[in-house]
PDB file of N, CA and C in Angstrom:
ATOM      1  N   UNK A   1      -0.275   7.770  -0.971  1.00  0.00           N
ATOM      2  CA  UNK A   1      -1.106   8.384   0.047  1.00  0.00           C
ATOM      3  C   UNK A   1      -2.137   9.291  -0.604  1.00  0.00           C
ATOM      4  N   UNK A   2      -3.391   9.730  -0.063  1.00  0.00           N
ATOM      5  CA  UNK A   2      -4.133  10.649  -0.429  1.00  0.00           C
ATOM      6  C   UNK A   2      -4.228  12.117  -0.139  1.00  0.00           C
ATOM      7  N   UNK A   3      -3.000  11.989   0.941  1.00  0.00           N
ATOM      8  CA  UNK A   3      -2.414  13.776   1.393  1.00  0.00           C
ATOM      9  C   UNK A   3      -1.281  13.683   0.587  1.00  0.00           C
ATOM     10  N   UNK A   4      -1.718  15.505   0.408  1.00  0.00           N
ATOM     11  CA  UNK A   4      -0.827  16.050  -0.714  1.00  0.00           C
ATOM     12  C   UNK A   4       0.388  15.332  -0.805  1.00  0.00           C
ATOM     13  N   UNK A   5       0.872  15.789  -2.242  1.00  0.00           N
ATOM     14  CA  UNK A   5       2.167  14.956  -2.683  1.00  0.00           C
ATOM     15  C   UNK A   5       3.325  15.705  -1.309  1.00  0.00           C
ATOM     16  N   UNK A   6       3.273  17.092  -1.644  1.00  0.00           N
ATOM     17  CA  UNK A   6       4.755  17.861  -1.122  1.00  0.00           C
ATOM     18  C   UNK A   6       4.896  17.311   0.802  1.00  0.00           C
ATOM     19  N   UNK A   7       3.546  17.106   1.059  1.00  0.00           N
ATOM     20  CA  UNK A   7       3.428  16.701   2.532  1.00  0.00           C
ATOM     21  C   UNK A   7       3.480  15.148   2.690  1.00  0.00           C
ATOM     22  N   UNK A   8       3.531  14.838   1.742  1.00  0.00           N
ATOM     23  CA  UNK A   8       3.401  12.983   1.601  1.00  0.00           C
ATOM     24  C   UNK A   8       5.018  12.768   1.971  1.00  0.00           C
ATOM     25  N   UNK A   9       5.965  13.819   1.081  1.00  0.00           N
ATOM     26  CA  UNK A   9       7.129  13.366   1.259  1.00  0.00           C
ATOM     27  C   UNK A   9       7.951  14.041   1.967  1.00  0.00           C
ATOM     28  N   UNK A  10       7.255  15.132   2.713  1.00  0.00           N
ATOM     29  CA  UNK A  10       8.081  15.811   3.975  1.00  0.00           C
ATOM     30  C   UNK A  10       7.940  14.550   5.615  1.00  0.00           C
ATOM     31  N   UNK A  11       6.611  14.553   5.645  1.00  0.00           N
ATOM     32  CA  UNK A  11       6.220  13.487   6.418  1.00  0.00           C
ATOM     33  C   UNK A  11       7.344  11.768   6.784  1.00  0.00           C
ATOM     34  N   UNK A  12       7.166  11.110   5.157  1.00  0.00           N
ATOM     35  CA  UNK A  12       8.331  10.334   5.203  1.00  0.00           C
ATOM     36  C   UNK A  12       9.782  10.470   5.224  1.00  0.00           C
ATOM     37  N   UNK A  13      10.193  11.856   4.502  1.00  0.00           N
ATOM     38  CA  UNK A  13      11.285  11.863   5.073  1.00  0.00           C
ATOM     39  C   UNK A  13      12.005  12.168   6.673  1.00  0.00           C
ATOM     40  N   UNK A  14      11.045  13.249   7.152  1.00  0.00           N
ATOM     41  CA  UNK A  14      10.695  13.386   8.900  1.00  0.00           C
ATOM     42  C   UNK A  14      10.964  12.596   9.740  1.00  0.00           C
ATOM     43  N   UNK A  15       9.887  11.533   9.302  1.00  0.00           N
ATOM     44  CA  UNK A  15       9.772  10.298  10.151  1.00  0.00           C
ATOM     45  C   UNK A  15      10.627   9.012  10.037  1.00  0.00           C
ATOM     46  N   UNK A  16      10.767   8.663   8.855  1.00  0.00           N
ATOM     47  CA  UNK A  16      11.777   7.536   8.692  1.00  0.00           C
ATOM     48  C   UNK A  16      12.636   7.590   7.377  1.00  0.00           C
ATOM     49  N   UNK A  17      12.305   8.675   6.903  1.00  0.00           N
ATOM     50  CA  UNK A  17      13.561   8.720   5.642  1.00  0.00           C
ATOM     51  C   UNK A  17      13.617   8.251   4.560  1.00  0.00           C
ATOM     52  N   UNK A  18      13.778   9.415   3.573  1.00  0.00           N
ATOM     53  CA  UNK A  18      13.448   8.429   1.846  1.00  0.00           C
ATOM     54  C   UNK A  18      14.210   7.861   1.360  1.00  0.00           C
ATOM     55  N   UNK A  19      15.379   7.521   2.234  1.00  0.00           N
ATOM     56  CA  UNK A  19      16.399   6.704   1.535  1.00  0.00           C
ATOM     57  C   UNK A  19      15.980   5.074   1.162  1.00  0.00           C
ATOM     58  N   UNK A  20      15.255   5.042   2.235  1.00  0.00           N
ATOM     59  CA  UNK A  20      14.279   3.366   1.829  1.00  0.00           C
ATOM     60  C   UNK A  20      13.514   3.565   1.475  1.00  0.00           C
ATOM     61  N   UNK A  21      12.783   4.557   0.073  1.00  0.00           N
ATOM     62  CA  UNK A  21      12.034   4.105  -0.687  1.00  0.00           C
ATOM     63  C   UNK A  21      12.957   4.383  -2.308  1.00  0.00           C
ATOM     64  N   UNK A  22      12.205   3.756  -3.070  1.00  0.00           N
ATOM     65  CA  UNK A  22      12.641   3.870  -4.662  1.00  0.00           C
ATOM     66  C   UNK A  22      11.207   5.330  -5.074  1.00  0.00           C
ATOM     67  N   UNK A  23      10.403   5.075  -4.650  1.00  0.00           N
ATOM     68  CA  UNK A  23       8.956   6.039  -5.049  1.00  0.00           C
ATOM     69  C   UNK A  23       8.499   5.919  -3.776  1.00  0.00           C
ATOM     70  N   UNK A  24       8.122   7.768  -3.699  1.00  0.00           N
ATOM     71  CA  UNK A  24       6.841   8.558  -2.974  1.00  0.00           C
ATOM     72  C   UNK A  24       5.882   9.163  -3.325  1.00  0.00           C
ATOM     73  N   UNK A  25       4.881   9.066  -3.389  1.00  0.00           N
ATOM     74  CA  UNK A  25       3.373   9.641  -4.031  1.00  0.00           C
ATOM     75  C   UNK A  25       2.327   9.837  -2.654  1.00  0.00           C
ATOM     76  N   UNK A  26       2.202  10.750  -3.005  1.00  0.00           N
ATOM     77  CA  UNK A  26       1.008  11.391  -2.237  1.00  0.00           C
ATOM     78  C   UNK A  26      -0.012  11.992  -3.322  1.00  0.00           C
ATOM     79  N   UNK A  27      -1.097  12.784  -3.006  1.00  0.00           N
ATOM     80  CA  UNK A  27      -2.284  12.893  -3.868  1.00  0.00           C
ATOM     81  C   UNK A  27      -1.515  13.963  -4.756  1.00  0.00           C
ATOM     82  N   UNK A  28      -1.741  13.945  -5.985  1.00  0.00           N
ATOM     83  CA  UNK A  28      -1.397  15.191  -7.073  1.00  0.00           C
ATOM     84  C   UNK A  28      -2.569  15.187  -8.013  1.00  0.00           C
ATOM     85  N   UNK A  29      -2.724  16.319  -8.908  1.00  0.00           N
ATOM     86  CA  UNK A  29      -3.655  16.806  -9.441  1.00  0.00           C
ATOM     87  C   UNK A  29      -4.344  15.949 -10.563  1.00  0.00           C
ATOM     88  N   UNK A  30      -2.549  15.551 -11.014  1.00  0.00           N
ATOM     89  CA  UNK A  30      -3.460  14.231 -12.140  1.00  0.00           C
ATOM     90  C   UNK A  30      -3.366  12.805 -12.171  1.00  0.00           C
ATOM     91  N   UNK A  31      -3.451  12.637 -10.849  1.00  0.00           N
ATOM     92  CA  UNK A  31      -4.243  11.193 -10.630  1.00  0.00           C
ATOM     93  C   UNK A  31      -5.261  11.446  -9.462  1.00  0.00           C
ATOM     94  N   UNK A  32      -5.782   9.664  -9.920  1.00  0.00           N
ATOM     95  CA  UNK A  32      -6.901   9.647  -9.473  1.00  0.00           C
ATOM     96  C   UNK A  32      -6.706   9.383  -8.252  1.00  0.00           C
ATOM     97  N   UNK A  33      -7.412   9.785  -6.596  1.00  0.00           N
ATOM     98  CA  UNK A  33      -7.306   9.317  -5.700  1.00  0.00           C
ATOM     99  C   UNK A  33      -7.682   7.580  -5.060  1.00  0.00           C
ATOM    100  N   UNK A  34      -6.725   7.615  -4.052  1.00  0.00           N
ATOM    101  CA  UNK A  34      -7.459   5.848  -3.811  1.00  0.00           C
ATOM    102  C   UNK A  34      -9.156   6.139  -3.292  1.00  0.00           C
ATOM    103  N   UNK A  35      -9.534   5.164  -4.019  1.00  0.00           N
ATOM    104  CA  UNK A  35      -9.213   3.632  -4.156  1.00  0.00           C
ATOM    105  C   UNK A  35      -8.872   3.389  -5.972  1.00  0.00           C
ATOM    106  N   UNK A  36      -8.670   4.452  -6.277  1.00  0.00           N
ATOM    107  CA  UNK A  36      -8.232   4.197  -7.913  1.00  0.00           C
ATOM    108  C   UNK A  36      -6.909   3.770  -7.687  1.00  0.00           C
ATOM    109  N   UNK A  37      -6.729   2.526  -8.497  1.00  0.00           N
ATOM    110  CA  UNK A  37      -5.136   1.580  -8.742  1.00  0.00           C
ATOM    111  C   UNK A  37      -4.002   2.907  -9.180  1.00  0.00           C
ATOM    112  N   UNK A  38      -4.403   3.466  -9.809  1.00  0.00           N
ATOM    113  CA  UNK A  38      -3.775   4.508 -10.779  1.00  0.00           C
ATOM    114  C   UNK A  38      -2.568   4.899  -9.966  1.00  0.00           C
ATOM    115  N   UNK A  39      -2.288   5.547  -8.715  1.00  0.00           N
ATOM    116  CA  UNK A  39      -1.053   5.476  -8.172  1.00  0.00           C
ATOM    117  C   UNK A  39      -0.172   4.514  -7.989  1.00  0.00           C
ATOM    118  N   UNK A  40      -1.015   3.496  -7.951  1.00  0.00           N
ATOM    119  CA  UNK A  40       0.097   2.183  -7.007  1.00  0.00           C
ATOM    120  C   UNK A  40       0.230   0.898  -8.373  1.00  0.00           C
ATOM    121  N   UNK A  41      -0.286   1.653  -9.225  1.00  0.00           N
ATOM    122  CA  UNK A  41       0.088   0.630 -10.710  1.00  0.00           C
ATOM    123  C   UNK A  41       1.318   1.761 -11.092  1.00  0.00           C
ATOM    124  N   UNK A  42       1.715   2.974 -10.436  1.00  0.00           N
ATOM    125  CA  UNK A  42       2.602   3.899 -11.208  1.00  0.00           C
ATOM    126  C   UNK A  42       3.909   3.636 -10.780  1.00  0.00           C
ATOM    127  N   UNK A  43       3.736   3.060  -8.993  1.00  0.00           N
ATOM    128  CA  UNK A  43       4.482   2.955  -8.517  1.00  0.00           C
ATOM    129  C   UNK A  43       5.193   1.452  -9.257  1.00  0.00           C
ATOM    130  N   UNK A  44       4.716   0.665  -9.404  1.00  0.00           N
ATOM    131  CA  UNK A  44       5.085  -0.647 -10.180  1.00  0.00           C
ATOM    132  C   UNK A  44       5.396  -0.514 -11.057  1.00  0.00           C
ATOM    133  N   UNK A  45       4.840   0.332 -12.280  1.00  0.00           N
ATOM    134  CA  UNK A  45       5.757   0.803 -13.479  1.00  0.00           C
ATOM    135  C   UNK A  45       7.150   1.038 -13.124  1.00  0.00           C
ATOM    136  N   UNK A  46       7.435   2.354 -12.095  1.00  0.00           N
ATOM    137  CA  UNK A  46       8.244   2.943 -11.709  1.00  0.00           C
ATOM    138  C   UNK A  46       9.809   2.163 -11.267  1.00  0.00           C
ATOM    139  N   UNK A  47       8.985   0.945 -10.307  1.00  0.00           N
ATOM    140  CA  UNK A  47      10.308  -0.269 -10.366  1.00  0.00           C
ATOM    141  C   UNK A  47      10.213  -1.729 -11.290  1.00  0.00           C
ATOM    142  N   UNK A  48       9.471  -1.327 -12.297  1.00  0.00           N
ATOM    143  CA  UNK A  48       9.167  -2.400 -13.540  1.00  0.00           C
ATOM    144  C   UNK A  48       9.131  -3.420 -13.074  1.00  0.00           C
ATOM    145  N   UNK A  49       7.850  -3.680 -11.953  1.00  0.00           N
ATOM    146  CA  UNK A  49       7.600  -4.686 -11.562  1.00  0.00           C
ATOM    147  C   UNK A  49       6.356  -5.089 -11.679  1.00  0.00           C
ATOM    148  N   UNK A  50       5.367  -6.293 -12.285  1.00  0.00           N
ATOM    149  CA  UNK A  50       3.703  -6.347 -12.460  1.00  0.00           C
ATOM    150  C   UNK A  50       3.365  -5.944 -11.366  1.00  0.00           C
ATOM    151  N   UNK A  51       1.953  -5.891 -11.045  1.00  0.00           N
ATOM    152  CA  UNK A  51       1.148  -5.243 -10.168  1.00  0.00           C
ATOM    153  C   UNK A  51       0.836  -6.652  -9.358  1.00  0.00           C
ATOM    154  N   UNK A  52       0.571  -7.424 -10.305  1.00  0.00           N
ATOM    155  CA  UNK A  52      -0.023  -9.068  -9.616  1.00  0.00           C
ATOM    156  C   UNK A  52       1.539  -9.479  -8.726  1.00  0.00           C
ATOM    157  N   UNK A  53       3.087  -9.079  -9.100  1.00  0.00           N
ATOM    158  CA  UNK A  53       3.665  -9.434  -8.005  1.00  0.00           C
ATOM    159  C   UNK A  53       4.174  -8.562  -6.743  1.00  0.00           C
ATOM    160  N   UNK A  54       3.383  -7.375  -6.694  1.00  0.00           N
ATOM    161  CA  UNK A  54       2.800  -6.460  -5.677  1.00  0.00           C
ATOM    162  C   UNK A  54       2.500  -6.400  -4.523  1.00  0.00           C
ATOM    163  N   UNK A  55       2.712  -6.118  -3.182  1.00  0.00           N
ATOM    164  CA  UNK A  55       2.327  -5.997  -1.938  1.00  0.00           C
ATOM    165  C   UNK A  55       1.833  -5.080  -1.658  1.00  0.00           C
ATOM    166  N   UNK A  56       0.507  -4.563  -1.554  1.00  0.00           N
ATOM    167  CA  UNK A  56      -0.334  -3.614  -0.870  1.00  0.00           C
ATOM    168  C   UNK A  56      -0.224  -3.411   0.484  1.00  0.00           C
ATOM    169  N   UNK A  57       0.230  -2.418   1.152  1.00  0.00           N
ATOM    170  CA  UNK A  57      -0.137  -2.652   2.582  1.00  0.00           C
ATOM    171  C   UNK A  57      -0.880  -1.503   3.275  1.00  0.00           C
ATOM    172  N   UNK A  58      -1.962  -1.543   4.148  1.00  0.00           N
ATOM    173  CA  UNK A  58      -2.824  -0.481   4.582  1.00  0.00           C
ATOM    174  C   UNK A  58      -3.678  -0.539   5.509  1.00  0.00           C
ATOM    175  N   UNK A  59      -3.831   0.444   6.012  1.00  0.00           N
ATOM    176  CA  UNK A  59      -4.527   0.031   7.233  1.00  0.00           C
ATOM    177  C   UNK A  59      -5.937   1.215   7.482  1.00  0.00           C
ATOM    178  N   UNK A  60      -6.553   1.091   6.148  1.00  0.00           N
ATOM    179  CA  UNK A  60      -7.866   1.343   5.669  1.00  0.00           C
ATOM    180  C   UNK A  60      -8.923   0.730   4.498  1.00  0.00           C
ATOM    181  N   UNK A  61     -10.011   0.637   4.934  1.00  0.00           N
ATOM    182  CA  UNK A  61     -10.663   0.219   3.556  1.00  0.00           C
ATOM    183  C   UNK A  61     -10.661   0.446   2.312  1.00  0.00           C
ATOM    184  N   UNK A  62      -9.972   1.638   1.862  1.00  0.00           N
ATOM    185  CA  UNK A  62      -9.687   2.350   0.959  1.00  0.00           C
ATOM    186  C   UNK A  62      -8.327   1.617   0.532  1.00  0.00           C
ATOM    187  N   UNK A  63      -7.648   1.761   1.032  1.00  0.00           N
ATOM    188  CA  UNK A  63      -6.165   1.382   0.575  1.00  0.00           C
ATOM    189  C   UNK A  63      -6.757  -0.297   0.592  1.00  0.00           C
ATOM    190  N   UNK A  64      -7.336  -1.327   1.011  1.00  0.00           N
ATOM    191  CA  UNK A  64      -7.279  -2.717   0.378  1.00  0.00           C
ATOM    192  C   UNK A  64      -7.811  -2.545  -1.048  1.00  0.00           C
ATOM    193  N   UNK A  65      -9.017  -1.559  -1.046  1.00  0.00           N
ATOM    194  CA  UNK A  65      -9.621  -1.518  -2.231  1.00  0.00           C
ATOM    195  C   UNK A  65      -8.775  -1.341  -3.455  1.00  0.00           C
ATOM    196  N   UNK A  66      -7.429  -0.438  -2.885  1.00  0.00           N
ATOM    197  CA  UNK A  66      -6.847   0.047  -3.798  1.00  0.00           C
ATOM    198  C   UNK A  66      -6.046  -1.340  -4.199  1.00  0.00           C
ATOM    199  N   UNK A  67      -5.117  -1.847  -3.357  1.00  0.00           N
ATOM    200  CA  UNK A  67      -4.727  -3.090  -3.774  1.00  0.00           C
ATOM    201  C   UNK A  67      -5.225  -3.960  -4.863  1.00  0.00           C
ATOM    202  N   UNK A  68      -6.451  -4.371  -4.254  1.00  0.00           N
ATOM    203  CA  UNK A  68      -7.450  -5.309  -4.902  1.00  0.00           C
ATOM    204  C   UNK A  68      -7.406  -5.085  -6.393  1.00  0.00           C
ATOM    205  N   UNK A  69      -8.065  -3.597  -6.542  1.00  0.00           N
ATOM    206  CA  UNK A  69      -8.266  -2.961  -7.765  1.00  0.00           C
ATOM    207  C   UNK A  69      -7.329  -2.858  -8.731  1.00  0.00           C
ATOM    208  N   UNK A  70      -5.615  -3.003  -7.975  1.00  0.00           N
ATOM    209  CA  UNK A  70      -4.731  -3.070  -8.960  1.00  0.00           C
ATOM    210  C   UNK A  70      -4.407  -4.104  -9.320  1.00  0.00           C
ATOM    211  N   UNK A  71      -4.905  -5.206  -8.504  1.00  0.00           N
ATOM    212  CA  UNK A  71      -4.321  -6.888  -8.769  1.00  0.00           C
ATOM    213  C   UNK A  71      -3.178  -7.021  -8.003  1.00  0.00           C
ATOM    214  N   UNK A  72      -2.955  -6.370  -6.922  1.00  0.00           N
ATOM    215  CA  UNK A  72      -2.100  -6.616  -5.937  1.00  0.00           C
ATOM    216  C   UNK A  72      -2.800  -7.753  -4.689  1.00  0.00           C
ATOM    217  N   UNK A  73      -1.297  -8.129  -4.036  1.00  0.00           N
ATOM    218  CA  UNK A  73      -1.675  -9.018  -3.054  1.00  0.00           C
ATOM    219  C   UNK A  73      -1.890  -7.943  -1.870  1.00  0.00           C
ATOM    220  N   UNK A  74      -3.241  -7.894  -0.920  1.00  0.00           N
ATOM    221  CA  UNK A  74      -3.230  -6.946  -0.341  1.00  0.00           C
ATOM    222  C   UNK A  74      -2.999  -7.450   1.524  1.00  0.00           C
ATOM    223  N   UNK A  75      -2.555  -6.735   2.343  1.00  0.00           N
ATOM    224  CA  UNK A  75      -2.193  -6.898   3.463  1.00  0.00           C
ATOM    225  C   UNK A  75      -2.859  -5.436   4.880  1.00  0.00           C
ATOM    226  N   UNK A  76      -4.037  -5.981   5.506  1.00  0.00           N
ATOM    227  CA  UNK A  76      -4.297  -4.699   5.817  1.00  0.00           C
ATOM    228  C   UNK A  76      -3.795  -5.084   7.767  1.00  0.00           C
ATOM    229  N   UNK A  77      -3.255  -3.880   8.425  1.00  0.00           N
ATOM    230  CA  UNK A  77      -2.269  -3.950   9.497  1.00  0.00           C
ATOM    231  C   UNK A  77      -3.677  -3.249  10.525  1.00  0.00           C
ATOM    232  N   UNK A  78      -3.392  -3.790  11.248  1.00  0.00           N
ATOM    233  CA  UNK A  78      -4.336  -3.504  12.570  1.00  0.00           C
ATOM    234  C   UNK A  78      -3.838  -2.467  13.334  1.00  0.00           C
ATOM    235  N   UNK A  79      -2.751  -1.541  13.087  1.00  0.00           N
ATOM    236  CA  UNK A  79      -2.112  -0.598  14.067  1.00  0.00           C
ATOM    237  C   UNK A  79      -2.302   0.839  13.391  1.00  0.00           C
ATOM    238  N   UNK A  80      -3.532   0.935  12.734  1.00  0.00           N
ATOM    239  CA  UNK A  80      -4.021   1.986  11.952  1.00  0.00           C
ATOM    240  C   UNK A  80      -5.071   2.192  12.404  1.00  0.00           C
ATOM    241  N   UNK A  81      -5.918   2.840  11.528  1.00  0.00           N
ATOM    242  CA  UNK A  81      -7.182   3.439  11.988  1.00  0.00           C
ATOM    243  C   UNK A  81      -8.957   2.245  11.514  1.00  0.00           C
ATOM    244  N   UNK A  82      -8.448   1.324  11.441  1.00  0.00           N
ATOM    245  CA  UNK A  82      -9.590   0.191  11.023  1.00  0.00           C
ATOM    246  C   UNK A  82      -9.419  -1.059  11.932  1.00  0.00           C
ATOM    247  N   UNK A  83     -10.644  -1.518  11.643  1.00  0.00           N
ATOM    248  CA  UNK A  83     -10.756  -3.081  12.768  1.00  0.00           C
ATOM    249  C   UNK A  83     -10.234  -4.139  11.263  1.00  0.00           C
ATOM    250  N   UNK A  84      -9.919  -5.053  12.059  1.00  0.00           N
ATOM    251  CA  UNK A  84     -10.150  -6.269  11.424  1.00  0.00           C
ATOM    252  C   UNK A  84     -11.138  -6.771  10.249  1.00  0.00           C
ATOM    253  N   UNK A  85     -12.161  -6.372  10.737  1.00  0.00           N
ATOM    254  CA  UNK A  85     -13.265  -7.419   9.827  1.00  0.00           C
ATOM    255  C   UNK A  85     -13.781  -6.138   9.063  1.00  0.00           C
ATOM    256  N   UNK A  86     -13.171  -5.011   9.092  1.00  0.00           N
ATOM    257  CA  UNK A  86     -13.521  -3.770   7.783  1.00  0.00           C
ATOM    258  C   UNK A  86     -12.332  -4.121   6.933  1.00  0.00           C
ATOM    259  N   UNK A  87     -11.616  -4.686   7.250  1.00  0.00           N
ATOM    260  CA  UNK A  87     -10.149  -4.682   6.057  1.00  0.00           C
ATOM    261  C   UNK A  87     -10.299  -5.862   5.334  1.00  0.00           C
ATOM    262  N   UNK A  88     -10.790  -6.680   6.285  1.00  0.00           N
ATOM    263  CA  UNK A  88     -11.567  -8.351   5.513  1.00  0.00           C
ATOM    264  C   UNK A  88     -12.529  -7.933   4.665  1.00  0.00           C
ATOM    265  N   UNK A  89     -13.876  -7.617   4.925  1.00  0.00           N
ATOM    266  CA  UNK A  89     -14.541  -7.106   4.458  1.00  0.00           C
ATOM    267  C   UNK A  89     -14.395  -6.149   2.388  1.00  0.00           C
ATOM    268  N   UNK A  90     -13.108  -5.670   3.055  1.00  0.00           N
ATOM    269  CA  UNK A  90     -12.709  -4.602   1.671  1.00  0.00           C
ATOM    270  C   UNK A  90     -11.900  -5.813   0.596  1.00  0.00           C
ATOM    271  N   UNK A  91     -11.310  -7.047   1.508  1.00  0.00           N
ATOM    272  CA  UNK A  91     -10.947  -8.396   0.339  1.00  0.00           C
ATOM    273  C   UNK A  91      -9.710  -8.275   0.791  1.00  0.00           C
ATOM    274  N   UNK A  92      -9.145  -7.833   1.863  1.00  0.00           N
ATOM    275  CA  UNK A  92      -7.640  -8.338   2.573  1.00  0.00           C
ATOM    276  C   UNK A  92      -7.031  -9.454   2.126  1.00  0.00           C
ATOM    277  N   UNK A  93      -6.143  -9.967   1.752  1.00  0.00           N
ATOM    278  CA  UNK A  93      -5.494 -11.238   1.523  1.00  0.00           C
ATOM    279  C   UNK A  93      -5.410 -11.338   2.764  1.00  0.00           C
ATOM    280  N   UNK A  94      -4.888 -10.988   4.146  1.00  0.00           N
ATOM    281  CA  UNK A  94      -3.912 -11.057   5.195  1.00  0.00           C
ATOM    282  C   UNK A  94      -4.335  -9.933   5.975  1.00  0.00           C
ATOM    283  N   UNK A  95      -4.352 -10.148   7.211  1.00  0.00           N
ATOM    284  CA  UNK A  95      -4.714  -9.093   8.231  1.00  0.00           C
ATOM    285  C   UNK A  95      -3.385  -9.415   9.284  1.00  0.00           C
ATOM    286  N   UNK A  96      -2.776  -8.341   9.249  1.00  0.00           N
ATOM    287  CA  UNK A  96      -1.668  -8.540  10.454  1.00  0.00           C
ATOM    288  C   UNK A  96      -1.627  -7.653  11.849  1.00  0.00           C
ATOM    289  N   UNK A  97      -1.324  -7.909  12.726  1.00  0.00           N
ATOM    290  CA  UNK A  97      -1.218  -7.053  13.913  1.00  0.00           C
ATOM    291  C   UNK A  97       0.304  -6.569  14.489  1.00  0.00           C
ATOM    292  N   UNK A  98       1.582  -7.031  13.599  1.00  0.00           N
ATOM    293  CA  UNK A  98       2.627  -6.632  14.102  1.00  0.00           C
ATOM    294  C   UNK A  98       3.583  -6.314  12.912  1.00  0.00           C
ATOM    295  N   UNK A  99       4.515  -5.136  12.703  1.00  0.00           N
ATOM    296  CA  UNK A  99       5.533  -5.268  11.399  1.00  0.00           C
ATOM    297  C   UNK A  99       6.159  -6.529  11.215  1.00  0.00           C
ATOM    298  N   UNK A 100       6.280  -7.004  11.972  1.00  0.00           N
ATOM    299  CA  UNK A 100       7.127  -8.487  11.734  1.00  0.00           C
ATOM    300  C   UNK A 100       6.803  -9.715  11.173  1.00  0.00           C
ATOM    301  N   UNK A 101       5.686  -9.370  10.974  1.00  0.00           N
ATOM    302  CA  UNK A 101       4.391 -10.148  10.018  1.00  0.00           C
ATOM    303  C   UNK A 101       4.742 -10.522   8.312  1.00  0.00           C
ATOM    304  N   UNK A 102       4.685  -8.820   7.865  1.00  0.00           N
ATOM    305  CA  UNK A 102       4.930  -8.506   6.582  1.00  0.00           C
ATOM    306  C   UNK A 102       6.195  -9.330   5.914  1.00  0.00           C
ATOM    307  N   UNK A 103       7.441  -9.346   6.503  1.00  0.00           N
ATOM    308  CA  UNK A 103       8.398  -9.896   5.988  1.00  0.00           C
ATOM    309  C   UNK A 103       7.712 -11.903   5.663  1.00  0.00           C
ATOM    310  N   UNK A 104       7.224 -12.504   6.179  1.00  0.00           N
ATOM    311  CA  UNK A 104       6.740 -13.703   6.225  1.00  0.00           C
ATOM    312  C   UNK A 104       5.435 -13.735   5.290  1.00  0.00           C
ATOM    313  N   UNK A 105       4.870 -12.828   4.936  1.00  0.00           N
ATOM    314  CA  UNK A 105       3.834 -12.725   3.871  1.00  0.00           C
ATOM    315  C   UNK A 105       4.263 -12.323   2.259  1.00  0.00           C
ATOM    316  N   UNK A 106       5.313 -11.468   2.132  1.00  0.00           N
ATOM    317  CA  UNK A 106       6.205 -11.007   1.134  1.00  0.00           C
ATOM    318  C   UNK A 106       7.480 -12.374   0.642  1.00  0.00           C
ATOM    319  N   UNK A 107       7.495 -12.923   2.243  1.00  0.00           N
ATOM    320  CA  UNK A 107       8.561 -14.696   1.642  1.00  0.00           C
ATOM    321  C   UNK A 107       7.458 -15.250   1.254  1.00  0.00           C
ATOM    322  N   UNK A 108       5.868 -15.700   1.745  1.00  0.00           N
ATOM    323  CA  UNK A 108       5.386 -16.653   1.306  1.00  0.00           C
ATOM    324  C   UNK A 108       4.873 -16.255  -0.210  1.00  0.00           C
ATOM    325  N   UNK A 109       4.701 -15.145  -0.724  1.00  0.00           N
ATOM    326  CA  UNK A 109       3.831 -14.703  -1.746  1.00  0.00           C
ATOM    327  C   UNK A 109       5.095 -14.506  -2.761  1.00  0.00           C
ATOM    328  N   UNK A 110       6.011 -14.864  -2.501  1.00  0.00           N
ATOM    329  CA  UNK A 110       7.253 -14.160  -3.605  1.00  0.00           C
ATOM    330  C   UNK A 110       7.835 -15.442  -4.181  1.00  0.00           C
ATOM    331  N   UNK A 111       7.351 -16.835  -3.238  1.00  0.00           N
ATOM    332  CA  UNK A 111       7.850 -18.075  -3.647  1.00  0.00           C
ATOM    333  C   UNK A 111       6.251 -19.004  -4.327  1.00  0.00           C
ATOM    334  N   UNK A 112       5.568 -18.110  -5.055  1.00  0.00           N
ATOM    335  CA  UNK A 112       3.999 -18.453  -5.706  1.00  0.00           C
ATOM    336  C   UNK A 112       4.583 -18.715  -7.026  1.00  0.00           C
TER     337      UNK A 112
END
């Protein structure tokens, strides 16, 4: 995320809980903000996984960019703050309109 780190992870834990994640990042001093890869290539280090077998998901122009930029497969969700054809536009692999989406884009891209 690009809000602060300490609020990045009060927020997720609040709302749905950090027990389902492995890594939380929000903006900190020494990295670069999105649309720089630099967080979300850290996060892939982090579960020693390439970036190219990666799922981006976001629902701003910024965050596809960020995808893109890392060599991730990117996925931008319509239940955010962007239309459609701005998330296309930024190089979306996939534009979805429902969570139930993602699981069927993560099977088709994981059997490449």
């Amino acid at each position: 995320s690009n809000k602060p780190h300490n609020f990045t992870e009060l927020c997720v834990e609040s709302l749905i809980g950090n027990e389902h994640f492995i890594s939380i990042l929000g903006q900190r001093d020494n990295v670069k903000k999105k649309p720089s890869p630099d967080g979300a290539i850290e996060i892939c280090n982090d579960v020693n996984i390439d970036p190219s077998d990666a799922v981006f998901i976001g629902d701003t122009n910024v965050d596809i960019l960020t995808g893109v930029a890392a060599g991730m497969t990117t996925v931008g969700v319509l239940w955010g703050f962007r239309k459609e054809e701005e998330l296309r536009e930024a190089g979306a692999d996939y534009v979805i309109s429902h969570p139930d989406q993602i699981l069927d884009i993560i099977l088709r891209t994981s059997s490449r």
